[in-house]
Protein backbone atom coordinates (compact mmCIF):
# COMPACT_ATOMS: atom_id res chain seq x y z
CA UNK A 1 149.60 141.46 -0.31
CA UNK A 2 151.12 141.17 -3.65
CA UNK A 3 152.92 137.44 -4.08
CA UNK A 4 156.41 138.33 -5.02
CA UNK A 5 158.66 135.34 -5.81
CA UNK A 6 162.48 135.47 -4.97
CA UNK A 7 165.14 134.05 -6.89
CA UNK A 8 166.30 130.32 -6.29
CA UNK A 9 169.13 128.06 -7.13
CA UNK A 10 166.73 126.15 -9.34
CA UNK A 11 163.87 128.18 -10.99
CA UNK A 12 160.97 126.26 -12.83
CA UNK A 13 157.86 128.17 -14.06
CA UNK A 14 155.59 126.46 -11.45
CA UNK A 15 157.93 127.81 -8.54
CA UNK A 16 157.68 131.25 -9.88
CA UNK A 17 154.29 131.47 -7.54
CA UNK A 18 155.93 130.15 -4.53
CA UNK A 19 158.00 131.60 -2.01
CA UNK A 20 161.66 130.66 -2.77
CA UNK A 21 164.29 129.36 -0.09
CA UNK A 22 166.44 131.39 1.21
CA UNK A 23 169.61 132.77 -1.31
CA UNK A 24 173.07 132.94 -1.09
CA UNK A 25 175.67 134.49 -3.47
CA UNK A 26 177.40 131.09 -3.56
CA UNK A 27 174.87 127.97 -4.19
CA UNK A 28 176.91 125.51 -2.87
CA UNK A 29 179.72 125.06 -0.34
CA UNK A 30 182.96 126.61 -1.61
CA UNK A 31 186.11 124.94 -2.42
CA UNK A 32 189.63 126.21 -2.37
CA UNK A 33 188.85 126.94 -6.09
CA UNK A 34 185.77 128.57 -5.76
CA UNK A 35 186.20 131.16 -3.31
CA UNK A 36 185.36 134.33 -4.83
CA UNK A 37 187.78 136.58 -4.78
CA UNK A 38 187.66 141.04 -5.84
CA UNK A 39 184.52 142.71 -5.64
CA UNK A 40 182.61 139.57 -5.52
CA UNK A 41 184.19 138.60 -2.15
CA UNK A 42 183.50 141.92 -0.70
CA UNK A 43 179.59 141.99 -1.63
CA UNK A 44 179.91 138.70 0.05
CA UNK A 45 181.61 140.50 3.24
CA UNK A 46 178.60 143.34 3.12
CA UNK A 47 176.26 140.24 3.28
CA UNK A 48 177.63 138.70 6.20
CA UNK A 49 178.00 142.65 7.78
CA UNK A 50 174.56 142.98 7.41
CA UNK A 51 173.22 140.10 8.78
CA UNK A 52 174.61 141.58 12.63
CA UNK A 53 172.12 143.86 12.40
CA UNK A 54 169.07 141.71 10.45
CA UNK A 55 168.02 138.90 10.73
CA UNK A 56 165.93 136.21 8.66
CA UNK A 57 165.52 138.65 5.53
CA UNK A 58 168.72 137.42 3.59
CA UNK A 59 166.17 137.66 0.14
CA UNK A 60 165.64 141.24 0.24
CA UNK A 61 169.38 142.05 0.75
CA UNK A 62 169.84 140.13 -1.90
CA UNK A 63 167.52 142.86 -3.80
CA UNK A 64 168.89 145.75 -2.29
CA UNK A 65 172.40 144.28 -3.47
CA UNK A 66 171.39 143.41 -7.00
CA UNK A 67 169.58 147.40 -7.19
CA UNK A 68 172.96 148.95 -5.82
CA UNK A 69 174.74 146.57 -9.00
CA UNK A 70 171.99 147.88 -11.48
CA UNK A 71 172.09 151.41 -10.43
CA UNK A 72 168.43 150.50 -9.99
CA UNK A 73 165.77 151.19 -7.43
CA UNK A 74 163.80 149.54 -5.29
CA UNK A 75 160.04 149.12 -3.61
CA UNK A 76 159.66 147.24 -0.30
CA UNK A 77 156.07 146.36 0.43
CA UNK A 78 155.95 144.62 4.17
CA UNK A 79 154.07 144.97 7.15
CA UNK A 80 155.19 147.49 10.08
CA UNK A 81 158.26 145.89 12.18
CA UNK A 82 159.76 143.54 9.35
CA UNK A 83 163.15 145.71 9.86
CA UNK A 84 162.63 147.72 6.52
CA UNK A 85 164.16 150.79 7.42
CA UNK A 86 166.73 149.01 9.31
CA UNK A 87 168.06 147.06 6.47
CA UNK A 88 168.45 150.31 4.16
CA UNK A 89 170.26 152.21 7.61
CA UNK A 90 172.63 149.10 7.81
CA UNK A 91 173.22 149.23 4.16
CA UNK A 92 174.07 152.42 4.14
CA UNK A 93 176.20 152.00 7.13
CA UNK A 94 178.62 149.51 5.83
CA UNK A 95 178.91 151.33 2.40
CA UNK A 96 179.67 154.54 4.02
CA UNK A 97 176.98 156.06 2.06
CA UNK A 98 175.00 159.45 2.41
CA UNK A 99 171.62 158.34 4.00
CA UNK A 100 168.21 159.97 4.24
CA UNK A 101 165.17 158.60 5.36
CA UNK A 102 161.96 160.86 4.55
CA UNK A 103 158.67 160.23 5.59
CA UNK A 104 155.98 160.11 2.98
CA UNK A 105 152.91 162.16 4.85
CA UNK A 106 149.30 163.18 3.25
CA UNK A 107 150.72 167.00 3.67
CA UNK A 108 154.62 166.28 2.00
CA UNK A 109 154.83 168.87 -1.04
CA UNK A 110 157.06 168.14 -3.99
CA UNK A 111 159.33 171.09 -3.06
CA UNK A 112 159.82 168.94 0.37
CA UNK A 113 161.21 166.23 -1.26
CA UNK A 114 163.20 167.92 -4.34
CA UNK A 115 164.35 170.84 -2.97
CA UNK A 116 163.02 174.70 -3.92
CA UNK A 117 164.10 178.33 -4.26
CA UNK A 118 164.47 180.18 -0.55
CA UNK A 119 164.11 184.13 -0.38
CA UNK A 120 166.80 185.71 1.25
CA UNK A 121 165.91 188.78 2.67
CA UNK A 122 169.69 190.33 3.28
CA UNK A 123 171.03 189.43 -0.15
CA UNK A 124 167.42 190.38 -1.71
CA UNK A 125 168.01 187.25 -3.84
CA UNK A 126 166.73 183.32 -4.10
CA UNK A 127 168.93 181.27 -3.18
CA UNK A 128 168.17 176.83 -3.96
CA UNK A 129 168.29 174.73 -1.30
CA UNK A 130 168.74 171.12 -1.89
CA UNK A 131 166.07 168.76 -0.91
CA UNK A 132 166.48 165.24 0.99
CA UNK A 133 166.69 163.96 -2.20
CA UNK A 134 170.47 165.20 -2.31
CA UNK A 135 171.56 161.66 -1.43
CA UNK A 136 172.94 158.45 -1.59
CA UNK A 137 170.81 155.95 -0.41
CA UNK A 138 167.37 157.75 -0.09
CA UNK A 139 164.80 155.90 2.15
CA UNK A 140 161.16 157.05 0.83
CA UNK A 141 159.25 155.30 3.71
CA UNK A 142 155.67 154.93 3.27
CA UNK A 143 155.49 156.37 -0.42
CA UNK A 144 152.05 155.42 -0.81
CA UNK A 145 150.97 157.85 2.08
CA UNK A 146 151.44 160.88 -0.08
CA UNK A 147 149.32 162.20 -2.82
CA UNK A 148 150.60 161.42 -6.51
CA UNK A 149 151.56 165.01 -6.91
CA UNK A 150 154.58 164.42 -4.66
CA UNK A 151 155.23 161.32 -6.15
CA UNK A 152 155.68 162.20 -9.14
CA UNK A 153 158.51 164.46 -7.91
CA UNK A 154 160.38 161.53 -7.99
CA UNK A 155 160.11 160.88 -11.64
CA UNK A 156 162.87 162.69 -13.07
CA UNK A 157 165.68 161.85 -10.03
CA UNK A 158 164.89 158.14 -10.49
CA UNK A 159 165.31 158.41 -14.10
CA UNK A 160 167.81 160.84 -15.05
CA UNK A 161 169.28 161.09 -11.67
CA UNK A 162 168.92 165.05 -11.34
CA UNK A 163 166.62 167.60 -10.28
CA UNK A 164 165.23 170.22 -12.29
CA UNK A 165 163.95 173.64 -10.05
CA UNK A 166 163.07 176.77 -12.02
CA UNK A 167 164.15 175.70 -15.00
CA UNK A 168 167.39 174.78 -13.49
CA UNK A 169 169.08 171.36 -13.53
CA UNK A 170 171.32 170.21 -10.73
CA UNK A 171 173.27 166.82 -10.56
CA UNK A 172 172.13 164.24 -7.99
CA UNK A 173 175.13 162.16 -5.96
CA UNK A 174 176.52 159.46 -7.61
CA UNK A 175 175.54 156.61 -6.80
CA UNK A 176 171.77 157.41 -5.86
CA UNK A 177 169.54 154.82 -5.02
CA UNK A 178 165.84 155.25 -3.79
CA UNK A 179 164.24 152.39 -1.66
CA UNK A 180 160.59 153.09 -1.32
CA UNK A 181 158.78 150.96 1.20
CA UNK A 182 154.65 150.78 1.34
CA UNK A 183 152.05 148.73 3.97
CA UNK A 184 150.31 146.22 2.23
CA UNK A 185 147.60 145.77 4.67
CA UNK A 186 146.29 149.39 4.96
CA UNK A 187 144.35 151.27 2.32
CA UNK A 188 142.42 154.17 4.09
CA UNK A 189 144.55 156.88 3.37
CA UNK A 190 147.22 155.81 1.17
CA UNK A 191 147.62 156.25 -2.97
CA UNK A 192 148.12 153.57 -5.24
CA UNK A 193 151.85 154.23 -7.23
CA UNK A 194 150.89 155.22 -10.59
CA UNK A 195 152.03 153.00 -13.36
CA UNK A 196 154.78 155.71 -14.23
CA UNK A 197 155.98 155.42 -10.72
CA UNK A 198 156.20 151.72 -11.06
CA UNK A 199 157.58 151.47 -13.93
CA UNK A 200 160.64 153.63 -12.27
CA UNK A 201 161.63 150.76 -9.92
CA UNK A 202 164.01 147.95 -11.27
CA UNK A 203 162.79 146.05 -8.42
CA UNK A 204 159.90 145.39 -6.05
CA UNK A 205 160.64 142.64 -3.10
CA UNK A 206 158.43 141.24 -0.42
CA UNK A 207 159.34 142.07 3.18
CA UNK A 208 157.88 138.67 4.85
CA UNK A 209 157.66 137.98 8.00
CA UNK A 210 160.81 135.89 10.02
CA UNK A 211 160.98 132.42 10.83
CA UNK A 212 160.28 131.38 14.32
CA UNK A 213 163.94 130.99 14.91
CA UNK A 214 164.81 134.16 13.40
CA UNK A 215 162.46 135.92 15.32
CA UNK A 216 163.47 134.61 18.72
CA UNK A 217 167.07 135.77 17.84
CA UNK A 218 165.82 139.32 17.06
CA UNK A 219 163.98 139.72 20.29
CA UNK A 220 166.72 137.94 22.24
CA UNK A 221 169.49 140.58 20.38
CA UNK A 222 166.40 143.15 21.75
CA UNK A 223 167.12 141.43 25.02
CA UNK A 224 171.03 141.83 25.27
CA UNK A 225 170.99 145.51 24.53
CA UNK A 226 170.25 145.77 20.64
CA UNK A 227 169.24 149.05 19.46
CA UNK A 228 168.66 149.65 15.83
CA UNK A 229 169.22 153.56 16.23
CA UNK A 230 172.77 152.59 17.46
CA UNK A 231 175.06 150.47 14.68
CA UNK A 232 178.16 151.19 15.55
CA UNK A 233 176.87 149.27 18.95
CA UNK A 234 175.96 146.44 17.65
CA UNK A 235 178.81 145.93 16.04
CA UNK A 236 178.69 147.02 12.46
CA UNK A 237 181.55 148.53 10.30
CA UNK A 238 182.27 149.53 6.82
CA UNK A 239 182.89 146.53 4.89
CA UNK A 240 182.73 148.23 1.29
CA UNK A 241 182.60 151.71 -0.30
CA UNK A 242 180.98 153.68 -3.61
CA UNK A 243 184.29 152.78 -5.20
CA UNK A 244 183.90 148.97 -4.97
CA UNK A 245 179.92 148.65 -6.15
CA UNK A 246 181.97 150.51 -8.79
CA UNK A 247 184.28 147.80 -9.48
CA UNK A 248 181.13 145.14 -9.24
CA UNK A 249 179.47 147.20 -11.85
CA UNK A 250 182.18 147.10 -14.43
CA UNK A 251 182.56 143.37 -13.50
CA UNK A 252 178.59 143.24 -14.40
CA UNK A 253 178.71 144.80 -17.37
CA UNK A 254 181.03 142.53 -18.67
CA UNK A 255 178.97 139.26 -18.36
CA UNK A 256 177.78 137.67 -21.48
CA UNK A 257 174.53 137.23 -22.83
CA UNK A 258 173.90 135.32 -25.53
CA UNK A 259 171.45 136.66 -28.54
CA UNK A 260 168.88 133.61 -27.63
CA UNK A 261 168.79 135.03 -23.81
CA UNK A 262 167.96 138.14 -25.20
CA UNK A 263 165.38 137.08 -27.47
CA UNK A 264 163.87 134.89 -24.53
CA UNK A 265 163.64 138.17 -22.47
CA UNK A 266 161.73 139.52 -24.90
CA UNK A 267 159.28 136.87 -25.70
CA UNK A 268 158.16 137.20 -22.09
CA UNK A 269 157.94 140.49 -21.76
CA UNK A 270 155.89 140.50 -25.17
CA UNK A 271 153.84 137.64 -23.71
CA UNK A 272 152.49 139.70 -20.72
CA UNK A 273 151.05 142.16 -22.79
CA UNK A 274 149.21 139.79 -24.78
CA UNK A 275 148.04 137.76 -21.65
CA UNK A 276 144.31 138.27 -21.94
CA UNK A 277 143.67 139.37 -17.92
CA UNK A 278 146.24 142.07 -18.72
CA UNK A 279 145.23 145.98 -19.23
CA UNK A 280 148.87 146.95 -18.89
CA UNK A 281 151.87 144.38 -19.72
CA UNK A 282 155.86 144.57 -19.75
CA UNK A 283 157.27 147.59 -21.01
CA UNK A 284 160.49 148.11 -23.21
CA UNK A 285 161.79 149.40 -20.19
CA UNK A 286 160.87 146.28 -17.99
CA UNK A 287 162.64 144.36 -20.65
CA UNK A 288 165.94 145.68 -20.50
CA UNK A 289 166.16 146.09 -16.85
CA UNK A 290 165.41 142.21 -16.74
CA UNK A 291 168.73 141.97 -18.46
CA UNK A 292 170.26 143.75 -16.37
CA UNK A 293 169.18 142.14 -13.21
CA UNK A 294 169.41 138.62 -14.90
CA UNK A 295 173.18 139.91 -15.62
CA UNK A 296 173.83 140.91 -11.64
CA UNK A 297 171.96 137.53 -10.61
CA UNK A 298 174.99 135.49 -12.72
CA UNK A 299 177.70 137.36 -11.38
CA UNK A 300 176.57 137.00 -7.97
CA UNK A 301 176.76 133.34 -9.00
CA UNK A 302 179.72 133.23 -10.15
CA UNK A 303 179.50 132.90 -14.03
CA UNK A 304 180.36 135.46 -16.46
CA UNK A 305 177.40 134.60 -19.07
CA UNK A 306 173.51 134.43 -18.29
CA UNK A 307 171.45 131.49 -18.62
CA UNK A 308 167.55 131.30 -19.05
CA UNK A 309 167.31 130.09 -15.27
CA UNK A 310 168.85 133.40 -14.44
CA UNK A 311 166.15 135.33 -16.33
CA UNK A 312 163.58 132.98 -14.70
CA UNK A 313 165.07 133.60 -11.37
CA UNK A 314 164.58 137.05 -11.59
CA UNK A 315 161.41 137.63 -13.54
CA UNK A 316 159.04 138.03 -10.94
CA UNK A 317 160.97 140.78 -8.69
CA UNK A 318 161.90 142.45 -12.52
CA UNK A 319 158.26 142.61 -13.80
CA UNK A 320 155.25 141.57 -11.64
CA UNK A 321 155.25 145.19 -10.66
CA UNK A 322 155.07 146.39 -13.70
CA UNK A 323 152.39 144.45 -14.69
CA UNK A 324 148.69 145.62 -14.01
CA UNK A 325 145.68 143.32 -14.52
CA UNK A 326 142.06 144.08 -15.74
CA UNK A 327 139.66 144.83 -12.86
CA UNK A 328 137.26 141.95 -13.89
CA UNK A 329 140.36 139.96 -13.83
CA UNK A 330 141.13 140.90 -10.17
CA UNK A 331 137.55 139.67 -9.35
CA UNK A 332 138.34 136.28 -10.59
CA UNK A 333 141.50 136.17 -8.34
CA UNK A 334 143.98 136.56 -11.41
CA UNK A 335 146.95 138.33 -9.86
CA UNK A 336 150.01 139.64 -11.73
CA UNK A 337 152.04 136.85 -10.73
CA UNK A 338 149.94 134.16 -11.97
CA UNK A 339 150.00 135.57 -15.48
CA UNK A 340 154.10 135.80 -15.11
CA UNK A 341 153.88 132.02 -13.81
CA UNK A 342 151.89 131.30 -17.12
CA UNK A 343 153.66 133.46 -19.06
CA UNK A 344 157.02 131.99 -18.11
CA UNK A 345 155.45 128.33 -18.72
CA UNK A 346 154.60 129.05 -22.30
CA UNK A 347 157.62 130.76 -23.69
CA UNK A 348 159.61 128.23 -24.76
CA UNK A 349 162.94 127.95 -23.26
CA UNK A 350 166.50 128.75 -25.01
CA UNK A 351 168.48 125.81 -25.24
């Protein structure tokens, strides 16, 4: 399995390798002064909402959070039973979103995920009818399981959020948000994500397994009645709506960065592809959706500029994806977050 850091209260380059603790949208215990208030506090209220539902993976809703900010998406990579699909369900739940879940399958053709042109035999005309990926939160589990020819039929709705069928271009939902999820521990039958595909996803977190604690409260909650097909059971309830990650957006947009942030961003991203155990490095792309994430990761904070921890913080969920190492590299046991770790140790630091 791919190491993926997480972001942490105090990033240094040699922690970049290293599972982080766990995160919280406020560091430190709040005061009277510090409570946040608007769309911060309600993010803060999905958080909580969540965690009825999952427990012990407070990281990745931190991701999922920070993708929903970016208008980004995400890839999940975790063994079976780490509550994957569960997590996007509950998200979806407490946003009052449009959810689909569609399972990636060796057989899956493009028009099964997009959508395609239906012959009706009264009207003697084709009629379009709209694909799961008509959506707002759209769970592609297992994406690896399908052949790269389906795939790719995700290209253009993650990117320019619509679908083109027979020449024809239709508007996706607003927002749409695909969270792709993949087994790291089985290979017969499944397809690497192209580099294209990658490339696509603002973020890729680790689904690890729970604490012992956190465990015995999920099968205990198993024990009382819990069943993850039934939310409104278990006691979940819309906390939030499209119109407030609205609000949070706008409120994103608005943090400052500085000119020497920006230049740090792209000194790393230049430094992967230089790294000598790289085939592929950072792209453009990977650079300014860094930004953006670094910007989401400060407002979740509480600031309204971005510091150089920030971009630390969130360098390895931004771009060790993205990032694909030379096969004689591999052999050696270089992996793409050891060049990032490297990478982040010799740019020098904004001050």
């Amino acid at each position: 399995m791919t190491e993926n850091p997480t972001p942490q209260d105090e990033p240094t380059p040699e922690a970049a390798a290293e599972p982080a603790p766990e995160v919280t949208a406020e560091p430190e215990p709040a005061t009277p002064s510090d409570v946040p208030t608007g769309p911060r506090a309600v993010l803060g209220a999905l958080r909580s909402e969540l965690g009825k539902a999952v427990v012990g993976q407070d990281q990745v809703v931190t991701g999922l959070v920070i993708a929903l900010l970016c208008k980004g998406h995400v890839l999940m990579e975790g063994v079976p039973g780490t509550a994957k699909t569960l997590m996007v369900r509950s998200l979806a739940h407490t946003l009052d979103m449009e959810f689909t879940r569609l399972q990636f399958t060796p057989d899956l053709m493009p028009g099964d995920v997009t959508g395609s042109l239906i012959y009706d035999a009264r009207t003697a005309a084709f009629s379009f009818r709209e694909g799961p990926v008509f959506t707002n939160l759209l769970l592609a589990d297992e994406i690896n399981r399908t052949p790269p020819k389906t795939q790719a039929a995700l290209l253009e709705a993650m990117e320019d959020r619509t679908v083109t069928v027979d020449g024809e271009t239709r508007q996706l939902p607003d927002p749409f948000v695909v969270i792709a999820t993949q087994n790291p521990v089985e290979y017969e039958g499944t397809y690497p994500l192209p580099e294209a595909q990658l490339d696509r996803f603002l973020l890729k977190v680790v689904v690890g397994l729970p604490t012992r604690e956190a465990e015995a409260q999920v099968v205990r909650r198993h024990a009382s009645g819990f069943s993850p097909r039934d939310l409104r059971a278990a006691g979940l309830t819309v906390v939030a709506s499209p119109a407030d990650i609205e609000a949070a957006r706008a409120e994103v947009a608005a943090v400052e960065i500085s000119d020497d942030v920006v230049a740090y961003i792209v000194d790393i991203c230049r430094a992967t592809r230089d790294a000598p155990s790289v085939s592929l490095g950072a792209s453009p792309r990977a650079a300014a959706a860094l930004m953006t994430t670094s910007r989401a990761w400060a407002w979740m904070r509480g600031r309204d500029f971005v510091s150089p921890d920030d971009v630390k913080a969130l360098a390895a969920w931004t771009l060790a994806h993205r990032i694909s190492v030379r096969a004689e590299a591999e052999l050696e046991g270089v992996t793409a977050t050891a060049v990032l770790t490297n990478v982040l140790a010799s740019v020098p630091v904004p001050r």
